[in-house]
N, C-alpha and C. Protein backbone atom coordinates (compact mmCIF):
# COMPACT_ATOMS: atom_id res chain seq x y z
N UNK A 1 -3.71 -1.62 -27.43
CA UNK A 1 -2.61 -1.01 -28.12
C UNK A 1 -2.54 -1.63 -29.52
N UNK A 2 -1.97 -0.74 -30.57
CA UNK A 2 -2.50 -1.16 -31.95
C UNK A 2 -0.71 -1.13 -32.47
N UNK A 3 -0.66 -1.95 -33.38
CA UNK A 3 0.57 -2.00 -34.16
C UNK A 3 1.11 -1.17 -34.77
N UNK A 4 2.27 -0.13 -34.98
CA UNK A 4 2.57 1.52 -35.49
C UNK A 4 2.81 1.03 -36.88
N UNK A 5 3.31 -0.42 -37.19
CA UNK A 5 3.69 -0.70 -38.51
C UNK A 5 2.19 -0.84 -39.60
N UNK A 6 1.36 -2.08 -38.98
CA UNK A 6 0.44 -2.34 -40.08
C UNK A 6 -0.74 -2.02 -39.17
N UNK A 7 -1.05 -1.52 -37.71
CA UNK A 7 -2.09 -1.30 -37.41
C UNK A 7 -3.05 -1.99 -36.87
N UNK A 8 -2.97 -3.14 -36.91
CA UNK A 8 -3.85 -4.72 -35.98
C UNK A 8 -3.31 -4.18 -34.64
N UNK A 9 -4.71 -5.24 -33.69
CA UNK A 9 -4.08 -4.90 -32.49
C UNK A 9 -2.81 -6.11 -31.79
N UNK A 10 -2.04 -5.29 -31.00
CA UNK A 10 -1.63 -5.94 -30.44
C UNK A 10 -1.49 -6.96 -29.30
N UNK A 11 -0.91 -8.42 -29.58
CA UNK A 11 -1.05 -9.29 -28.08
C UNK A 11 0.11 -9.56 -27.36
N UNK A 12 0.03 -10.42 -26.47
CA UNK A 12 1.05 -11.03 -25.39
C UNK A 12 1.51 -12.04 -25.75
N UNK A 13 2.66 -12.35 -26.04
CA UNK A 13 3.29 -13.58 -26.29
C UNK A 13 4.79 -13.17 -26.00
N UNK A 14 5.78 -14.27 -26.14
CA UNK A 14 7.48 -14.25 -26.00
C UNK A 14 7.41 -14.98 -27.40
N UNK A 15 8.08 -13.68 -27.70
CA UNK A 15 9.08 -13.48 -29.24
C UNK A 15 9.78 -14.85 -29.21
N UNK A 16 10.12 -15.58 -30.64
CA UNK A 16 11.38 -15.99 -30.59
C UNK A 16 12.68 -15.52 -30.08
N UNK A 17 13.31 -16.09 -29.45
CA UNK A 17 14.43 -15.73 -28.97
C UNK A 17 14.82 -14.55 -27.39
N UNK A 18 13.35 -14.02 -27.46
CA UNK A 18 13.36 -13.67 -26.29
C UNK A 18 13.08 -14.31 -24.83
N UNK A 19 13.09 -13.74 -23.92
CA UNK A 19 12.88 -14.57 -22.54
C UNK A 19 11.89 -13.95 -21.78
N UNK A 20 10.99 -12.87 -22.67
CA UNK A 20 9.72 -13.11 -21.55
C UNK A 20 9.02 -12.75 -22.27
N UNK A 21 7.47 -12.41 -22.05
CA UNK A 21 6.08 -11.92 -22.73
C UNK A 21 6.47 -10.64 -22.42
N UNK A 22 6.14 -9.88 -24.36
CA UNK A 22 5.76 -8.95 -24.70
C UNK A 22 5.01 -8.80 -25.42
N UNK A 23 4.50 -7.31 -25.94
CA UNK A 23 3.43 -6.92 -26.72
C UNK A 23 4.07 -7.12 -28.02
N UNK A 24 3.31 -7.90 -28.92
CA UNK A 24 3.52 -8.43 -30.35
C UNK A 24 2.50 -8.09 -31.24
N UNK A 25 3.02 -8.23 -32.81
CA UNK A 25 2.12 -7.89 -33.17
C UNK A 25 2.02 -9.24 -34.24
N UNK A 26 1.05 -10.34 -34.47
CA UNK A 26 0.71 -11.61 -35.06
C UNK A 26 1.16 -11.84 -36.56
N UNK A 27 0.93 -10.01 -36.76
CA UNK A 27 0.56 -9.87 -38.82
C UNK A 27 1.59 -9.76 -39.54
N UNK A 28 2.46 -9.07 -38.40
CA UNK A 28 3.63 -8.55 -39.25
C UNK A 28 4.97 -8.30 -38.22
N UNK A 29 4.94 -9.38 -36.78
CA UNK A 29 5.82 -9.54 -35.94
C UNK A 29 6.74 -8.40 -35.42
N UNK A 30 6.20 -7.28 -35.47
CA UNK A 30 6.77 -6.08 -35.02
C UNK A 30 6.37 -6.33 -33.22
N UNK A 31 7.54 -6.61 -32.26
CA UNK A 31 8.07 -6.48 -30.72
C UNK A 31 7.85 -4.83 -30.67
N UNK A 32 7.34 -4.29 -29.37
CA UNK A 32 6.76 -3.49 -28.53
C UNK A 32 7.44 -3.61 -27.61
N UNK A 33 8.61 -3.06 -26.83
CA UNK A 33 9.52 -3.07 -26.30
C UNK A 33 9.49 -1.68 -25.11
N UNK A 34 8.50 -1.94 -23.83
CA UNK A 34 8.74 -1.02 -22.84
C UNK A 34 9.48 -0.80 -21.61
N UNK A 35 10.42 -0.39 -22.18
CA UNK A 35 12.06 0.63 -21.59
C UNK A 35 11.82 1.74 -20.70
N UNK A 36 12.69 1.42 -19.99
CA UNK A 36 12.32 2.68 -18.62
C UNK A 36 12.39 4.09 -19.02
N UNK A 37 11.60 4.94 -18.54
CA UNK A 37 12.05 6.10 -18.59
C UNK A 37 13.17 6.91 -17.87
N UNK A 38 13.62 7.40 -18.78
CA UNK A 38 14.90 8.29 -17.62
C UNK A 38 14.67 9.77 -17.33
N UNK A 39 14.77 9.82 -16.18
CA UNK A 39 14.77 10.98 -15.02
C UNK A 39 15.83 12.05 -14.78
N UNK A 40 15.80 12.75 -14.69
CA UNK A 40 17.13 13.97 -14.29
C UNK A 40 16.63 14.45 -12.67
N UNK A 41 17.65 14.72 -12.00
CA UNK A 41 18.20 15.56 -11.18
C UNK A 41 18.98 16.39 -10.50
N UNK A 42 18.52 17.48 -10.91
CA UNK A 42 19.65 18.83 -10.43
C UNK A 42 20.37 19.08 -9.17
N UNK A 43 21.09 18.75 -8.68
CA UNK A 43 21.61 19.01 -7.55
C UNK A 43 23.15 20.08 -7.58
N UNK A 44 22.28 21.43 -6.79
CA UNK A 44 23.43 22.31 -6.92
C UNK A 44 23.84 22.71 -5.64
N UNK A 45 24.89 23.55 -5.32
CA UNK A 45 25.68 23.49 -3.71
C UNK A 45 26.16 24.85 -3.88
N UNK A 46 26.20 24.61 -2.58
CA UNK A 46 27.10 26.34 -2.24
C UNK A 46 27.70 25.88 -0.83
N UNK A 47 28.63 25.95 -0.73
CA UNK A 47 29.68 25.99 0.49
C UNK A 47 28.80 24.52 1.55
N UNK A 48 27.89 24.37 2.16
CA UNK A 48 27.39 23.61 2.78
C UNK A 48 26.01 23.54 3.17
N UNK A 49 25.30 24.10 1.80
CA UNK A 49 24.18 23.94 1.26
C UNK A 49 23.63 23.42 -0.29
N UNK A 50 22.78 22.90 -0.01
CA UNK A 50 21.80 22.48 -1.23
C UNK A 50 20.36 22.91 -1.75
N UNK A 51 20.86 23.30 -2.92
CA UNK A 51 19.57 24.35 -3.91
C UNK A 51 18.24 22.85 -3.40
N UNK A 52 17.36 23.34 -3.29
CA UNK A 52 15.68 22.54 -3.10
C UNK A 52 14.90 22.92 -3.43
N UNK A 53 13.62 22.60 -3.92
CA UNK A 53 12.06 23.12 -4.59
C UNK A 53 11.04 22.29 -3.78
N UNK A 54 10.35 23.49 -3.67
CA UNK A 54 8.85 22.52 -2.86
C UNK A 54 7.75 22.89 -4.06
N UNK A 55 7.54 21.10 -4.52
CA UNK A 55 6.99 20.69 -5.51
C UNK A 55 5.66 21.71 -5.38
N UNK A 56 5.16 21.83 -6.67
CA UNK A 56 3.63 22.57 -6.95
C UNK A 56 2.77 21.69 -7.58
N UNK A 57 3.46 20.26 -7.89
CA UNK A 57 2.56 19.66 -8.68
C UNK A 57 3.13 17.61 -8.29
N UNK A 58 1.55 17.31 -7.86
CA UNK A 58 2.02 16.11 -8.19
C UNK A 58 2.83 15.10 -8.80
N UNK A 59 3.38 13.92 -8.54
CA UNK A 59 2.85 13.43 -7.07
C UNK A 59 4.18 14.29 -6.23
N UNK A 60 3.95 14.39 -4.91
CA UNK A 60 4.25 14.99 -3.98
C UNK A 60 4.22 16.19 -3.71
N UNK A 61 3.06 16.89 -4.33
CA UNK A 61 2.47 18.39 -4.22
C UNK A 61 3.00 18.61 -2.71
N UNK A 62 4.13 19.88 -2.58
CA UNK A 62 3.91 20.42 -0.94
C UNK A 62 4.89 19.78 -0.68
N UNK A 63 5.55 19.20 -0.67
CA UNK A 63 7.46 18.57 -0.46
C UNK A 63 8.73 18.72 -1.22
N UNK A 64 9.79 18.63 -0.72
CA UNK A 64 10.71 18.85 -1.10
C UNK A 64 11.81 18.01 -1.70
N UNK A 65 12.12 18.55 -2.88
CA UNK A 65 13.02 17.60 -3.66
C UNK A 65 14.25 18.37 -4.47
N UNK A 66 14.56 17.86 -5.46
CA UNK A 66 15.67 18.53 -6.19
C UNK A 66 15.20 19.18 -6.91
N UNK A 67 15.43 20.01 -8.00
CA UNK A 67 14.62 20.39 -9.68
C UNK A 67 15.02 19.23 -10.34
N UNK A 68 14.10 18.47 -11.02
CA UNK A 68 14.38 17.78 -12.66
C UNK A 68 13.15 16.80 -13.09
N UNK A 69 13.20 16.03 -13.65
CA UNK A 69 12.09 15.71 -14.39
C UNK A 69 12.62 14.77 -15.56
N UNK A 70 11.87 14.30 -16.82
CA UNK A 70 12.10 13.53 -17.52
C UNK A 70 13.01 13.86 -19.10
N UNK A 71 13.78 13.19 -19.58
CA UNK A 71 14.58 13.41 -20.54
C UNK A 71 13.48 13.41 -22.03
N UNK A 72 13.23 14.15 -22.60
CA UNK A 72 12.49 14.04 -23.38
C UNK A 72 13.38 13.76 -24.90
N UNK A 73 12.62 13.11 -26.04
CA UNK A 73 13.27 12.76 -26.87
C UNK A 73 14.41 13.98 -27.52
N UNK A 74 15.27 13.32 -28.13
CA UNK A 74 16.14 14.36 -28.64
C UNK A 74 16.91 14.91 -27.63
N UNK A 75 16.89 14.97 -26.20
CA UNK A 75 17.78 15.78 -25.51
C UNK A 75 19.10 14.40 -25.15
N UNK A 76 19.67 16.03 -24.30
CA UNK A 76 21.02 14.82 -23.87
C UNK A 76 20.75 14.54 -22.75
N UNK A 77 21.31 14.21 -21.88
CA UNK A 77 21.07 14.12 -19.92
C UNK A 77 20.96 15.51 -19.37
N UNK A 78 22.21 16.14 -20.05
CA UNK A 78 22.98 17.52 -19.32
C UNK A 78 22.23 18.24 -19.92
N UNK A 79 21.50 19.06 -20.78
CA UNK A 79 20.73 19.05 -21.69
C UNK A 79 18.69 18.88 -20.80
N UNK A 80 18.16 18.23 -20.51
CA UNK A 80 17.57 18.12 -19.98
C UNK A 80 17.31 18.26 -18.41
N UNK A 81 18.50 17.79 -18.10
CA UNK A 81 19.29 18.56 -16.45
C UNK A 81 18.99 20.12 -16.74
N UNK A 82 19.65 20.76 -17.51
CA UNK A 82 19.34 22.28 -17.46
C UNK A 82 18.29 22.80 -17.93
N UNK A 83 17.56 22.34 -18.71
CA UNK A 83 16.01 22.42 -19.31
C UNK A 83 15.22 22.36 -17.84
N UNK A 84 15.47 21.53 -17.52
CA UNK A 84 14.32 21.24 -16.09
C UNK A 84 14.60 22.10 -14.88
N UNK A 85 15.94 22.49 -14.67
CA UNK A 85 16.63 23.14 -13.60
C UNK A 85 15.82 24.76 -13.75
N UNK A 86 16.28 25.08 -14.94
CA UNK A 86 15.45 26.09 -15.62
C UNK A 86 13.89 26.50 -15.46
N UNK A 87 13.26 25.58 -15.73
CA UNK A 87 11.46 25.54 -15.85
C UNK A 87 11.46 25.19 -14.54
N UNK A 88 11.79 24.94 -13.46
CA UNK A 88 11.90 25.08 -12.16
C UNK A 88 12.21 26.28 -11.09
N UNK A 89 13.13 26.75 -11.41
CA UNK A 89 13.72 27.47 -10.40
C UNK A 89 14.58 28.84 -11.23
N UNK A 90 14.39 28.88 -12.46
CA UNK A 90 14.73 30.24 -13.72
C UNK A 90 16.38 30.36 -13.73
N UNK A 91 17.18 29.59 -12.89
CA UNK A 91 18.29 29.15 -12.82
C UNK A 91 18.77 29.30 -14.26
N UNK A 92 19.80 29.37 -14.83
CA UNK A 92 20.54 29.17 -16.19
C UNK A 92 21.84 28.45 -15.71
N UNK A 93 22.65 27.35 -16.25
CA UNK A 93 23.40 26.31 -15.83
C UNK A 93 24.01 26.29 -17.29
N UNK A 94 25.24 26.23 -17.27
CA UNK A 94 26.01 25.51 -18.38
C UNK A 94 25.95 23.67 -18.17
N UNK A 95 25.64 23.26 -19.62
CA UNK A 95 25.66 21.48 -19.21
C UNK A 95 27.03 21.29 -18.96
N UNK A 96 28.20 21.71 -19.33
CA UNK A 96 29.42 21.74 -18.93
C UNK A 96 30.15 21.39 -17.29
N UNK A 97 29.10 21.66 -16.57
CA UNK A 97 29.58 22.09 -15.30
C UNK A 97 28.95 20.34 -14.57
N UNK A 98 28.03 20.10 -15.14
CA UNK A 98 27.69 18.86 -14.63
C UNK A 98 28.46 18.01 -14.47
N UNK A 99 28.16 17.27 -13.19
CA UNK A 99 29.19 15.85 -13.04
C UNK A 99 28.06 15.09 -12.23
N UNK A 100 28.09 13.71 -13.00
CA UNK A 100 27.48 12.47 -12.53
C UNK A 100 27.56 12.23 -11.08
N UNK A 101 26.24 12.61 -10.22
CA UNK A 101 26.50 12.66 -8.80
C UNK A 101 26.41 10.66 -8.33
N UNK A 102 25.19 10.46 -9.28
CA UNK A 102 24.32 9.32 -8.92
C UNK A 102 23.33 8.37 -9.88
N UNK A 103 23.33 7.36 -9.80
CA UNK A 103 22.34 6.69 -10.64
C UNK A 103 21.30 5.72 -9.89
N UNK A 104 19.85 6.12 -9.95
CA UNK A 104 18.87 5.08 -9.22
C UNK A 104 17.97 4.19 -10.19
N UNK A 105 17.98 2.67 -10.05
CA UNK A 105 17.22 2.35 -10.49
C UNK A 105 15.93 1.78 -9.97
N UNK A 106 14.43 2.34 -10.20
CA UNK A 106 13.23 1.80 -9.72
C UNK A 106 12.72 0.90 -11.07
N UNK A 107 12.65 -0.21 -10.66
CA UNK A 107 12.16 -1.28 -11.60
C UNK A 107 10.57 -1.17 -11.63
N UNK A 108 9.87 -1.27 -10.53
CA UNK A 108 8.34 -1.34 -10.77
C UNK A 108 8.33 -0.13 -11.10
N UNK A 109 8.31 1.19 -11.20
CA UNK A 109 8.17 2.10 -11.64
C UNK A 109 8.37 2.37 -13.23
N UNK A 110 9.35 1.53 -13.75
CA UNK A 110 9.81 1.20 -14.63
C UNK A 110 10.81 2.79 -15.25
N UNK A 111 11.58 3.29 -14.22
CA UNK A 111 12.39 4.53 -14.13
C UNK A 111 13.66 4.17 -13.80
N UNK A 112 14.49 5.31 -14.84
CA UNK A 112 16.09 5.18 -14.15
C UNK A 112 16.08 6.55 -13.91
N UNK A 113 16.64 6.90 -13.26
CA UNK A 113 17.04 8.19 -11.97
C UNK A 113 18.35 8.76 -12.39
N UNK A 114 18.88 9.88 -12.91
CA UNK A 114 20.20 10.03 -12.70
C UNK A 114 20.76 11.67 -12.45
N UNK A 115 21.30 11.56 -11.16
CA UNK A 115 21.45 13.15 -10.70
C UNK A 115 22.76 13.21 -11.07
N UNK A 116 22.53 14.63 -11.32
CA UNK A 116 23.86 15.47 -12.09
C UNK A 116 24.19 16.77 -10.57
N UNK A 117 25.49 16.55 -10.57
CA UNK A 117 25.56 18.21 -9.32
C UNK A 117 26.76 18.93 -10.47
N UNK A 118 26.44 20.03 -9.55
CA UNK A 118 27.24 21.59 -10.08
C UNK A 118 27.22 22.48 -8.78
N UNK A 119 27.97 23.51 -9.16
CA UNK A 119 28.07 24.37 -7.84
C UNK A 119 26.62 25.55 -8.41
N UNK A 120 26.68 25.39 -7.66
CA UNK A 120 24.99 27.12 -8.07
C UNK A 120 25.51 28.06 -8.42
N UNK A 121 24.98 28.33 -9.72
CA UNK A 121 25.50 29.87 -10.32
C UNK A 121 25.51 30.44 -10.16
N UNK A 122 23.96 31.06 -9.39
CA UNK A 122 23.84 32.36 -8.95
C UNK A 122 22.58 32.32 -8.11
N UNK A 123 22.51 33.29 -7.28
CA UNK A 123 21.10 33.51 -6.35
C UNK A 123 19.98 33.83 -7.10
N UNK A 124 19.87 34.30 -8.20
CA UNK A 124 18.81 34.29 -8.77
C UNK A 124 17.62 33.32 -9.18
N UNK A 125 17.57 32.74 -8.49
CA UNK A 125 16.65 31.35 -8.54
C UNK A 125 15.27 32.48 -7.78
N UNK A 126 13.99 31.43 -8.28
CA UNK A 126 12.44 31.79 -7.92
C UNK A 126 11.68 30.91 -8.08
N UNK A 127 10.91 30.93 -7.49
CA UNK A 127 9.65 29.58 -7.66
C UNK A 127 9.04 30.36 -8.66
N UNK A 128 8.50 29.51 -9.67
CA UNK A 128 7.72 29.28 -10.43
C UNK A 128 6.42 28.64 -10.75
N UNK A 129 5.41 28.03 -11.89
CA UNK A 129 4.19 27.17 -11.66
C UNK A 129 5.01 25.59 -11.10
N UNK A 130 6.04 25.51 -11.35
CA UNK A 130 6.07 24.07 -10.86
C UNK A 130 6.65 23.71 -9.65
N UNK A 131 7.17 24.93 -8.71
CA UNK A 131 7.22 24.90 -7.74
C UNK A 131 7.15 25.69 -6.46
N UNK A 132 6.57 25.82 -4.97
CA UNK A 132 5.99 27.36 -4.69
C UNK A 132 6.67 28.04 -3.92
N UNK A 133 8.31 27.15 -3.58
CA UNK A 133 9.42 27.60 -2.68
C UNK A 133 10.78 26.97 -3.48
N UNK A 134 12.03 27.76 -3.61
CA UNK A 134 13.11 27.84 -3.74
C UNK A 134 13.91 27.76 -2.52
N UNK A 135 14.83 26.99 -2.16
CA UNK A 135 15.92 27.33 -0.81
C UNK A 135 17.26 26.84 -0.87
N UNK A 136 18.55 27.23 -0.54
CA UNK A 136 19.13 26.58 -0.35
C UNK A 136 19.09 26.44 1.51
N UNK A 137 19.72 24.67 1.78
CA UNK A 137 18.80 24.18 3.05
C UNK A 137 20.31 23.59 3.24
N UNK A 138 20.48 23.61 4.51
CA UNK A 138 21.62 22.70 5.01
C UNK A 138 20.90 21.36 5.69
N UNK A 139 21.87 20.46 5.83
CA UNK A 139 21.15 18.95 5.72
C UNK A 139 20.36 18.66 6.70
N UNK A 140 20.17 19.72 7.48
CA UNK A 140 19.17 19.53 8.96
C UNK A 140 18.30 20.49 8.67
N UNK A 141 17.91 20.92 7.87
CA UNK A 141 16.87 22.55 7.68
C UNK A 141 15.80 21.49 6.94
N UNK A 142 15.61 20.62 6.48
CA UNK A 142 14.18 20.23 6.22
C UNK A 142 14.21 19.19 6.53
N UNK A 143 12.93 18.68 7.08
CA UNK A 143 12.86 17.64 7.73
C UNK A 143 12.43 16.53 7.14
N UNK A 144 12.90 15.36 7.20
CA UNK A 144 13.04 14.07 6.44
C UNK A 144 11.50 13.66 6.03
N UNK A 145 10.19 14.25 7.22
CA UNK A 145 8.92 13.66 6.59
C UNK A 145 8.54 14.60 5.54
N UNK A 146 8.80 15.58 5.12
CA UNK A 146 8.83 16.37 4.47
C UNK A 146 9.32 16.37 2.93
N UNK A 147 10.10 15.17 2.97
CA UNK A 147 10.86 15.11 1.40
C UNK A 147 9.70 14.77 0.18
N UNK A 148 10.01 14.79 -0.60
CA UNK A 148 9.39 13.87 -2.07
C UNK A 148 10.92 12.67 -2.04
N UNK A 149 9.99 11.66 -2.75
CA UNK A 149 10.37 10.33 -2.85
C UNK A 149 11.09 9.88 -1.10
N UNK A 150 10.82 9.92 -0.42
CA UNK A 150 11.46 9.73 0.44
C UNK A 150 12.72 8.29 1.04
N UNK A 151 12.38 7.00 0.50
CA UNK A 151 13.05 6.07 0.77
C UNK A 151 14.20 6.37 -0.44
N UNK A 152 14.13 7.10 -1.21
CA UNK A 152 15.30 7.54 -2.49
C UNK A 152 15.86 8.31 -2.13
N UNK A 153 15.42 10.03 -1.88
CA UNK A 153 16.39 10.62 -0.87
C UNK A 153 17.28 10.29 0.31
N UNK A 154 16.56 9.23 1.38
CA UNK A 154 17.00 9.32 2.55
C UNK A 154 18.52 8.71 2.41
N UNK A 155 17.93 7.61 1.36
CA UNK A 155 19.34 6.64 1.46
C UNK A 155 20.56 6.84 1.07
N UNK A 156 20.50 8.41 0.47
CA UNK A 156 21.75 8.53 -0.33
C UNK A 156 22.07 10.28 0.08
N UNK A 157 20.89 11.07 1.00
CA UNK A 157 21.08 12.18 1.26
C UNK A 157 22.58 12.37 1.90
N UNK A 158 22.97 11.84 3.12
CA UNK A 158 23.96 11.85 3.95
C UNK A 158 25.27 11.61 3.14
N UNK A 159 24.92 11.12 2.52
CA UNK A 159 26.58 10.32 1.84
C UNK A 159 26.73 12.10 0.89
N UNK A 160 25.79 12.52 0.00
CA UNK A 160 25.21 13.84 -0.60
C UNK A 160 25.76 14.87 0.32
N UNK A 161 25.37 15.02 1.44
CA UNK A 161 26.11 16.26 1.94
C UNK A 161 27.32 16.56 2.49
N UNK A 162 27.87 15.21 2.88
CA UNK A 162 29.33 14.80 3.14
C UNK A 162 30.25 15.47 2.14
N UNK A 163 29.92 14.55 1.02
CA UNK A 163 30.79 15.00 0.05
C UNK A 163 30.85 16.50 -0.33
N UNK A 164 29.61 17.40 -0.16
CA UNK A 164 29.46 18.77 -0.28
C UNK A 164 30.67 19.32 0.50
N UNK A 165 30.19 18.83 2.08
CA UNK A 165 30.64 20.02 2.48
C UNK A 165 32.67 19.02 3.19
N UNK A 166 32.69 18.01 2.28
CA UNK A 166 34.34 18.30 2.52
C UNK A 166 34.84 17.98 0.94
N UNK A 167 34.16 19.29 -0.04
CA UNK A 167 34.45 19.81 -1.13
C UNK A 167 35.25 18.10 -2.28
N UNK A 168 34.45 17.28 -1.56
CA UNK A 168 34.49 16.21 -2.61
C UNK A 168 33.95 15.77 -3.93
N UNK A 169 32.64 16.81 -4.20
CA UNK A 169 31.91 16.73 -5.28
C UNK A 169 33.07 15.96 -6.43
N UNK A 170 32.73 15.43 -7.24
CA UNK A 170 32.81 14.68 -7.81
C UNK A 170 34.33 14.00 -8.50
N UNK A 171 34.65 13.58 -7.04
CA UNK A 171 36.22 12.76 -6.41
C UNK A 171 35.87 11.34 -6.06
N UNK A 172 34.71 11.03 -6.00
CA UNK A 172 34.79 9.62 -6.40
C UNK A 172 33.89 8.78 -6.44
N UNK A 173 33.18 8.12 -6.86
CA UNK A 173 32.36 7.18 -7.13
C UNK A 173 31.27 7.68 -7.28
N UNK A 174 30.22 7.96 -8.29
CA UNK A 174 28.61 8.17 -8.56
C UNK A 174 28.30 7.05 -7.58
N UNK A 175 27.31 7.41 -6.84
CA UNK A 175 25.95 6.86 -5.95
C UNK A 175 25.63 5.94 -6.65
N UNK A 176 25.44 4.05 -6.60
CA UNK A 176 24.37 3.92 -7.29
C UNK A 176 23.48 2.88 -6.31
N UNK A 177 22.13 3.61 -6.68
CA UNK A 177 21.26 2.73 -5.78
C UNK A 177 19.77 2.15 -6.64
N UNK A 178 19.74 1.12 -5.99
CA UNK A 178 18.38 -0.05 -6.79
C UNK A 178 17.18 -0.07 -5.94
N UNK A 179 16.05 0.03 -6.04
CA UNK A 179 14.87 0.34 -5.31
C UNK A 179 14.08 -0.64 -5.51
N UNK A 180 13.37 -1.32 -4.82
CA UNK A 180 12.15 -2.54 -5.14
C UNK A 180 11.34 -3.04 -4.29
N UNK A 181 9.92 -2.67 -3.64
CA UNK A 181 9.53 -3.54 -2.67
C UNK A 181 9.47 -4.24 -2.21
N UNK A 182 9.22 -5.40 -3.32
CA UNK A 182 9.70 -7.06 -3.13
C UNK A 182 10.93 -7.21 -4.10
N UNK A 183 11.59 -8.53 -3.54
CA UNK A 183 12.32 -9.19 -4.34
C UNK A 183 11.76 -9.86 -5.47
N UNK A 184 12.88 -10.22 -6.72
CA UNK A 184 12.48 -10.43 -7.42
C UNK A 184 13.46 -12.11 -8.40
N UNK A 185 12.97 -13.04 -8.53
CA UNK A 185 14.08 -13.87 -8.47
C UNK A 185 15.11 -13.59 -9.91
N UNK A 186 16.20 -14.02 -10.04
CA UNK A 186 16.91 -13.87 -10.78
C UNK A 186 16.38 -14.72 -11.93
């Protein structure tokens, strides 16, 4: 990796003042600073169901998840929530309607996660290239080996349909959950 300021390559060292090794640059001390990416997820409802897509594209080609994907520069959350909801499932969503369902953080992945719900606009949803099934599924209609991300869904699905279906959507507390194989010391 090469320096964006003067172009040398870059090494490993801890900055002054920082507390761990990053990518530096020797010539002209420009820090390289890699920040998680952030994630969207659509989660929409109807009476005591939830909108789902069975992925078309890696990773988890052939399973089932929410619509969303990554916040690309310049967007907002809500904004990229409906961008992705969209190029998914042809859905149209006001960002308006969104409310903060949940926030996940995966550290080795180096991803933050954050689902947005709304009620579903309309039946007009269709699979598209990025995914080869549309459904809305009640919380026993697909089966748990079946999900995408699965230890991320499972842990927070139930608490997810509760609140659906005793019309709690967003009465109290965003989800938040931390993901990590191993521990990691403080």
């Amino acid at each position: 990796m090469f320096c964006p300021k003067c172009g040398l390559e870059l090494s490993t060292s801890v900055p002054e003042g920082e507390d761990r090794p990053r990518s530096t640059c020797r010539s002209c001390g420009y820090v390289h600073y890699e920040n998680p990416s952030v994630l969207v997820s659509c989660i929409l409802f109807q009476e005591d169901r939830l909108l789902w897509i069975k992925r078309a594209t890696e990773p988890y080609s052939g399973r089932w998840a929410f619509p969303g994907g990554f916040v690309e520069r310049g967007e907002t959350v809500e904004e990229a929530t409906c961008r992705e909801l969209y190029e998914e499932t042809g859905l149209i969503l006001k960002p308006d309607l969104l409310i903060l369902n949940g926030v996940s953080s995966v550290p080795e992945m180096n991803q933050i996660y954050l689902s947005l719900i709304a009620p579903l606009p309309s039946m007009n949803f269709r699979a598209t290239r990025e995914c080869t099934e549309v459904k809305l599924a009640k919380e026993t209609d697909i089966p748990k080996e079946e999900y995408a991300y699965p230890p991320i869904v499972e842990s927070w699905l139930h608490v997810l349909y509760e609140r659906v279906r005793q019309g709690q959507v967003g009465k109290g507390p965003a989800i938040m959950r931390s993901y990590r194989s191993r521990q990691v010391s403080p």
